[in-house]
N, C-alpha and C. Protein backbone atom coordinates (compact mmCIF):
# COMPACT_ATOMS: atom_id res chain seq x y z
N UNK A 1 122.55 62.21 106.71
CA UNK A 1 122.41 63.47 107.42
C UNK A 1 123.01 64.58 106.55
N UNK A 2 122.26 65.97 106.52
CA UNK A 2 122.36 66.64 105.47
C UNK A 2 123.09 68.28 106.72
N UNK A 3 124.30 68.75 105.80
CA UNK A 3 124.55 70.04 107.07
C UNK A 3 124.34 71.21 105.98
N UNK A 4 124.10 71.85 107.04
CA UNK A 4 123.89 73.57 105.90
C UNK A 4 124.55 74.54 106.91
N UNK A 5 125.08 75.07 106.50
CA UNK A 5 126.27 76.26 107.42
C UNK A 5 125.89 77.71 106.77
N UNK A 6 125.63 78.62 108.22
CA UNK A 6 124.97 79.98 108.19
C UNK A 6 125.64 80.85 108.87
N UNK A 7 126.07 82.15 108.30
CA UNK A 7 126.68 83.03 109.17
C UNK A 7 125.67 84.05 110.31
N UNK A 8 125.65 83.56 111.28
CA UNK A 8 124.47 83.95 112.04
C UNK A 8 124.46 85.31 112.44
N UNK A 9 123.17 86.22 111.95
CA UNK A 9 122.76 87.60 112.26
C UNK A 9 122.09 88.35 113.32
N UNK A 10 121.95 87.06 114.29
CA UNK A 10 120.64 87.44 115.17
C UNK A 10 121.75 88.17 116.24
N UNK A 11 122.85 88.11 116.07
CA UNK A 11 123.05 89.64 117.36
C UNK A 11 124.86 90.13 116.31
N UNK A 12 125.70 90.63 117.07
CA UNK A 12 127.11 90.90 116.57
C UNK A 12 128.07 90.40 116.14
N UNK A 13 128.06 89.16 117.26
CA UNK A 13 128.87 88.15 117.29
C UNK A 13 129.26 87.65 115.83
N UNK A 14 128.49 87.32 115.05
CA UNK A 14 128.36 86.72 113.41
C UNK A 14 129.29 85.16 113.73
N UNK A 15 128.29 84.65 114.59
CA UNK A 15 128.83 82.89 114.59
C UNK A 15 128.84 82.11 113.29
N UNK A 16 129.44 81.45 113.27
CA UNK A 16 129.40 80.40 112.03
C UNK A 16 128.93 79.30 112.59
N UNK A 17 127.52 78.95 112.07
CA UNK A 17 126.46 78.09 112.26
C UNK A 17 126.67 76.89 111.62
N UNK A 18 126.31 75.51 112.22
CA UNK A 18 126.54 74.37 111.02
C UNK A 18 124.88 73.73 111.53
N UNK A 19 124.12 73.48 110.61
CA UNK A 19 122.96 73.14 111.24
C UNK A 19 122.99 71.24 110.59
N UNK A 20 122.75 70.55 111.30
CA UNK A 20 122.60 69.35 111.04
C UNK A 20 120.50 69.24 110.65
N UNK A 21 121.07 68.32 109.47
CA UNK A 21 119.45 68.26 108.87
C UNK A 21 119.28 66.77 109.18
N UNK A 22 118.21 65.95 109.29
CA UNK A 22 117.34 64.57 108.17
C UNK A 22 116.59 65.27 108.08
N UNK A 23 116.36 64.76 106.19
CA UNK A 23 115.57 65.59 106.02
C UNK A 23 114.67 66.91 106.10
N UNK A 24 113.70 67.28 106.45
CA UNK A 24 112.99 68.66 106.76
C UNK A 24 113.23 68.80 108.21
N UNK A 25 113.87 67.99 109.26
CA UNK A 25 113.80 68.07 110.75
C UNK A 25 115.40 68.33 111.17
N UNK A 26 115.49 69.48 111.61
CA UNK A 26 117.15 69.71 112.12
C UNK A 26 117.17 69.04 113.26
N UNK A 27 118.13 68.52 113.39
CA UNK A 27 118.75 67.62 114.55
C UNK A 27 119.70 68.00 115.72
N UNK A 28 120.84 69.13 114.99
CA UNK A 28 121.31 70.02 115.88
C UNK A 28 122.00 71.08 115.14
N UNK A 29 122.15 72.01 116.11
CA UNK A 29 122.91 73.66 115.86
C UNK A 29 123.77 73.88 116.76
N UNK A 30 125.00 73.38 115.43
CA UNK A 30 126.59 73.78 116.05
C UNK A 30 127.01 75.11 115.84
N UNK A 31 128.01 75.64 116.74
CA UNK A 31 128.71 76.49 116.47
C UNK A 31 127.87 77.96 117.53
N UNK A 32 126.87 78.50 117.75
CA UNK A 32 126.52 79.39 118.62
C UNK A 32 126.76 80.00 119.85
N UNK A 33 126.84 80.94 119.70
CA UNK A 33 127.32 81.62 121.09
C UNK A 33 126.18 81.95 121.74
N UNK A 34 125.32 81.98 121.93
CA UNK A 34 123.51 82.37 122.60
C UNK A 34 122.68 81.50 121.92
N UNK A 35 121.81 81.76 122.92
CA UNK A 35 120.11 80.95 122.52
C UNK A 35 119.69 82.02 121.18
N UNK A 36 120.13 82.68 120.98
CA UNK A 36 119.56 82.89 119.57
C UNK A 36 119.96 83.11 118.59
N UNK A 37 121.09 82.50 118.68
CA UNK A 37 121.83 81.71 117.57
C UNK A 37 121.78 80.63 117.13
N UNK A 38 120.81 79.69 118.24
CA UNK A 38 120.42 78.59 118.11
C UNK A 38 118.78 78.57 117.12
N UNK A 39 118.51 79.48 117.90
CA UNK A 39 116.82 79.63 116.76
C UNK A 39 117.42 80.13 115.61
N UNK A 40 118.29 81.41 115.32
CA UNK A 40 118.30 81.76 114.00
C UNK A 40 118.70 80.73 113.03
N UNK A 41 119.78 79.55 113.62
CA UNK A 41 119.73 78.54 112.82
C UNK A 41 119.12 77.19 112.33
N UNK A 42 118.10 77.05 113.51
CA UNK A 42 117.07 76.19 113.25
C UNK A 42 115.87 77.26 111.77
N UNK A 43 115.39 78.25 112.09
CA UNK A 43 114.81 79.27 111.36
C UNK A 43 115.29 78.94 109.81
N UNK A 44 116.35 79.64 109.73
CA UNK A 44 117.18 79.37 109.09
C UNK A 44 117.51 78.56 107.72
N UNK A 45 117.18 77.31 108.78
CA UNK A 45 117.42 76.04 108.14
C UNK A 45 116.40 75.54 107.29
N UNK A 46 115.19 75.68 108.04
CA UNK A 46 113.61 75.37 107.50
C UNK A 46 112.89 76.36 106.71
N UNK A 47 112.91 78.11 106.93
CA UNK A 47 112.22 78.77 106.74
C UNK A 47 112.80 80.09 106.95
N UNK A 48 113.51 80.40 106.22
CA UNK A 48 114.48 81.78 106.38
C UNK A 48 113.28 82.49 106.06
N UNK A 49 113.57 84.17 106.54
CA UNK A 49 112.70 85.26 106.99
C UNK A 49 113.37 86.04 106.28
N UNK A 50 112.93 87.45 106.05
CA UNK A 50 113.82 88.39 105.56
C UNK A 50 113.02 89.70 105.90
N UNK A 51 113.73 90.60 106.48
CA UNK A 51 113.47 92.17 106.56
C UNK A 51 113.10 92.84 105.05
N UNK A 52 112.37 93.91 104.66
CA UNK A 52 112.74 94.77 103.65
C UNK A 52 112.96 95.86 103.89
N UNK A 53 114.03 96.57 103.29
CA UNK A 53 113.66 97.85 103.03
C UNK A 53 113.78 98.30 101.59
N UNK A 54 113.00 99.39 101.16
CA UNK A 54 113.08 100.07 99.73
C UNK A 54 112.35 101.46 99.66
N UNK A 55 111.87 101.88 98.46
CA UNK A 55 111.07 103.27 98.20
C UNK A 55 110.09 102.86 97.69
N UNK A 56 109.40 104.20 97.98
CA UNK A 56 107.63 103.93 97.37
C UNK A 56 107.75 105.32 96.63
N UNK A 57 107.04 105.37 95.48
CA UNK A 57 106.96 107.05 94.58
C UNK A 57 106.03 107.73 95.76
N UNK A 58 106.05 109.22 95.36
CA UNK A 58 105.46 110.25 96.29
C UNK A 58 105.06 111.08 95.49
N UNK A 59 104.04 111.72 95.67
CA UNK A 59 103.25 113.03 94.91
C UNK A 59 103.16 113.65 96.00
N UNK A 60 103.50 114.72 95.40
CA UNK A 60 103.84 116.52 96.15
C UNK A 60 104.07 116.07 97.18
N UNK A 61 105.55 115.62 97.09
CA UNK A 61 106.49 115.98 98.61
C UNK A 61 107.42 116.34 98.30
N UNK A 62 107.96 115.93 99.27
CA UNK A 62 109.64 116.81 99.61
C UNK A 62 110.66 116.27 98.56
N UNK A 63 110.33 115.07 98.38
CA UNK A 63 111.51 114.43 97.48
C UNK A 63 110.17 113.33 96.80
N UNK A 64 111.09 113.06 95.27
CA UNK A 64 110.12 111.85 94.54
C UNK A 64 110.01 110.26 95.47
N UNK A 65 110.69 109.93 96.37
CA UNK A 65 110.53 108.90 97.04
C UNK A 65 110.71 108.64 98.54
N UNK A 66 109.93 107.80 99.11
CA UNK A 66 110.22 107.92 100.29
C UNK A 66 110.15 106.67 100.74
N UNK A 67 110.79 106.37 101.81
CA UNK A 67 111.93 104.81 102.08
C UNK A 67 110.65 104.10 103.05
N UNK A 68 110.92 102.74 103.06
CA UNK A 68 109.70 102.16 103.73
C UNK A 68 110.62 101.04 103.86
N UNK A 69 109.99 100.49 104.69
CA UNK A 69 110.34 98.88 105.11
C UNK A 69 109.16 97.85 105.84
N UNK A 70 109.84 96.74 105.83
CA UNK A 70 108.89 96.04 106.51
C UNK A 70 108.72 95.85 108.05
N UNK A 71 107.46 96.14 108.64
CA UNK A 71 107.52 95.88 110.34
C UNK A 71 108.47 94.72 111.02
N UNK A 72 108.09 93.85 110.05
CA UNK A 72 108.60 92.69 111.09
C UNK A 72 109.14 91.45 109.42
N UNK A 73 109.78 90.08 109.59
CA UNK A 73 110.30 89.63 108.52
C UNK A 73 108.99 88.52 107.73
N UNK A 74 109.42 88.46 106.33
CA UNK A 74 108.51 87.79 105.66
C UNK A 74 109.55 86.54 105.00
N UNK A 75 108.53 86.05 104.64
CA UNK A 75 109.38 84.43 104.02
C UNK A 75 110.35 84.85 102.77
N UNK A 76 111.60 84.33 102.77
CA UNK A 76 112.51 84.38 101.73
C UNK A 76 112.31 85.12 100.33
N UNK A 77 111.48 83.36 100.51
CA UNK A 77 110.57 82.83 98.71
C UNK A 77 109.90 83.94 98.76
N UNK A 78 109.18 84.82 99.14
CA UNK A 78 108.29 86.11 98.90
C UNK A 78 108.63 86.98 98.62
N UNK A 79 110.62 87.75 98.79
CA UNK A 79 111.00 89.16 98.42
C UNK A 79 110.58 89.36 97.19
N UNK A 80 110.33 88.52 96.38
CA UNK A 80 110.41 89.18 94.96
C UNK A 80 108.50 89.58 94.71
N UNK A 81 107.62 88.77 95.28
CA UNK A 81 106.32 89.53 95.42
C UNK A 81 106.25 90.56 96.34
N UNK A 82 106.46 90.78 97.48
CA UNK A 82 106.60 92.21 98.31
C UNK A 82 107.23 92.80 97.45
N UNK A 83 108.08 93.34 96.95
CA UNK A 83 108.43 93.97 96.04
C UNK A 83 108.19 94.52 95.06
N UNK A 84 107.36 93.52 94.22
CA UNK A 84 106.64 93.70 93.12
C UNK A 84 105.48 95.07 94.06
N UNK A 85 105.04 94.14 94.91
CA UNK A 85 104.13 95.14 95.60
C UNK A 85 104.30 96.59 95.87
N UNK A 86 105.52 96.51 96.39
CA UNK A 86 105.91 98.03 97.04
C UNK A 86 106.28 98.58 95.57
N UNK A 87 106.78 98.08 94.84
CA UNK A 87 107.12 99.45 93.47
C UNK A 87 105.66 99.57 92.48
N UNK A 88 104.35 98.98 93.01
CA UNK A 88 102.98 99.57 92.47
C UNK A 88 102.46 100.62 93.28
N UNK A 89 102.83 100.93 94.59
CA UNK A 89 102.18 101.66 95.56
C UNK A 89 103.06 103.19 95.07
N UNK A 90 101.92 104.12 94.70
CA UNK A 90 102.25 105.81 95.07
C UNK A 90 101.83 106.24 96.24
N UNK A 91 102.23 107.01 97.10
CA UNK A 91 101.35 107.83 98.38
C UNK A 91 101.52 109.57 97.45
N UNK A 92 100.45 109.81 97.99
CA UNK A 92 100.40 111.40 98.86
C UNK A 92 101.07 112.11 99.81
N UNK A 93 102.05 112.95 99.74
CA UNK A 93 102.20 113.77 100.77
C UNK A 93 101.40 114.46 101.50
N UNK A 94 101.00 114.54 102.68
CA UNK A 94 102.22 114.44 103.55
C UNK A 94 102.31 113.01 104.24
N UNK A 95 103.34 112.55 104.30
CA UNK A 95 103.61 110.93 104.93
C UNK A 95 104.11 111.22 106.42
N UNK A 96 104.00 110.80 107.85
CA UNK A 96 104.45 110.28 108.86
C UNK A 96 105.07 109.41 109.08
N UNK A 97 106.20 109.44 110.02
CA UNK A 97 107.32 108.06 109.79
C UNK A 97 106.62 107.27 111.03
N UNK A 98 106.53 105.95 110.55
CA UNK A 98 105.76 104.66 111.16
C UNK A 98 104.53 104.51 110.26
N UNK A 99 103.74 105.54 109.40
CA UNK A 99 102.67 105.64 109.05
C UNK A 99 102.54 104.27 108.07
N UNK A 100 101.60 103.29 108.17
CA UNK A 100 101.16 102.29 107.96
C UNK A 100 101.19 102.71 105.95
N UNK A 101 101.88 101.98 105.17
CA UNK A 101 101.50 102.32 103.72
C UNK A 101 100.74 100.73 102.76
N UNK A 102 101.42 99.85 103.39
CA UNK A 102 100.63 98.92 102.64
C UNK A 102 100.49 97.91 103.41
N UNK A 103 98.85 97.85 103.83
CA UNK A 103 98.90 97.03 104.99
C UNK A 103 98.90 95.44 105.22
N UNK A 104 99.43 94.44 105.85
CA UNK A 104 99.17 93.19 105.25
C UNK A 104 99.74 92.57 103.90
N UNK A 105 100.85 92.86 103.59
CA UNK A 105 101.28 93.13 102.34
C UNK A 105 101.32 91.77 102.10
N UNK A 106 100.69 91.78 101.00
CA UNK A 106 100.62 90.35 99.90
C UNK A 106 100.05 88.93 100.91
N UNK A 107 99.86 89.83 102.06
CA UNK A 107 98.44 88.34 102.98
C UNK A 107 99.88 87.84 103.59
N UNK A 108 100.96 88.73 104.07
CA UNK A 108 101.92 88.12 105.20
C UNK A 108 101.78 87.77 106.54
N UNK A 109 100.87 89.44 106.60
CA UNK A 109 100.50 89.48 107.89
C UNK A 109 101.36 90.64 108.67
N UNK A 110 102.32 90.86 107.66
CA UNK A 110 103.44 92.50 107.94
C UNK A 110 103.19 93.67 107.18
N UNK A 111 103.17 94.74 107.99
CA UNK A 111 102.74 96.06 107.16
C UNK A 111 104.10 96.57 106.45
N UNK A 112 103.82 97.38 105.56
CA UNK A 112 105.24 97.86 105.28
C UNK A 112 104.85 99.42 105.51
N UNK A 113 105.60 99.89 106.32
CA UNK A 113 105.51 101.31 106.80
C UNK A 113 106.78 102.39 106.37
N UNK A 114 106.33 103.91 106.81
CA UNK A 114 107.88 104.73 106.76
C UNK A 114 108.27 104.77 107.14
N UNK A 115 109.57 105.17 106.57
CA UNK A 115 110.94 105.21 107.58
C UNK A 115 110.81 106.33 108.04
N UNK A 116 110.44 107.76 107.50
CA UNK A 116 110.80 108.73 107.81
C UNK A 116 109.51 109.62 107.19
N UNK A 117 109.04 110.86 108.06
CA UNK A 117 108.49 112.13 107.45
C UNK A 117 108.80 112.63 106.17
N UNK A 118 107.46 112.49 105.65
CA UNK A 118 107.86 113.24 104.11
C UNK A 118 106.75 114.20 103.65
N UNK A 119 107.07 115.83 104.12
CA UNK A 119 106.21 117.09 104.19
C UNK A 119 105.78 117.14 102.79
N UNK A 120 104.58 117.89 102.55
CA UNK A 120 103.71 118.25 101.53
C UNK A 120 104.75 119.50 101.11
N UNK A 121 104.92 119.41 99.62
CA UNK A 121 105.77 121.04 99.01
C UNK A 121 104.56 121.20 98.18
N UNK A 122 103.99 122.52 98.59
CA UNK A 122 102.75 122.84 97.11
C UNK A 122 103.40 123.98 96.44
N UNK A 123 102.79 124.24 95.35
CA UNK A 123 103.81 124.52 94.27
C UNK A 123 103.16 126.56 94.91
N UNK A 124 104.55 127.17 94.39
CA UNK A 124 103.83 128.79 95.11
C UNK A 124 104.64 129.17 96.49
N UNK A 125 104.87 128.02 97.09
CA UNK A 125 105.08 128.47 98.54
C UNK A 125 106.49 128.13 99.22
């Protein structure tokens, strides 16, 4: 029997997780204070997820970059292709925050959108 120990994120608390493995099948999740501390460490254990956030370049806006992240989490093993992804993408100003920028990114099935409004500056005005 194989253990892997996780400091668990899924709420404040930050439990210290001990997940019991055979092999690819967890067996149990010690240490949690909620039921979803119990999934984050089964998750976890098999198939960690990860949020992004970062910048994308911008033409004629407010500032040279503007911050994006991902809707929802993608597999571990993948930050370094989402990534790759998001530092090929330029937008156009003007950007809307939520506004969809790269959709489906790398066939996840998660968009990576804005964080925030980013107004058109044209040059003159």
């Amino acid at each position: 029997m194989e253990e892997k120990s996780f400091i668990c994120t899924a709420c404040p608390m930050g439990c210290k997780l001990i997940v019991r493995m055979e092999g690819d099948e967890v067996i149990k999740v010690l240490g949690h204070r909620c039921k979803r501390g119990e999934t984050y460490g089964r998750q976890e254990a098999i198939a960690p997820q990860r949020m992004i956030a970062s910048t994308v370049r911008v033409v004629g806006g407010l500032h040279p970059l503007l911050p994006v992240y991902t809707k929802g989490s993608i597999p571990k093993r993948r930050i370094s292709d989402v990534l790759a992804a998001i530092r090929a993408v330029e937008v156009n100003a003007p950007v809307k925050a939520t506004q969809v920028i790269i959709p489906n990114v790398i066939g996840t099935g998660v968009d990576v959108i804005a964080s925030r409004d980013m107004p058109e500056v044209r040059d003159g005005n």
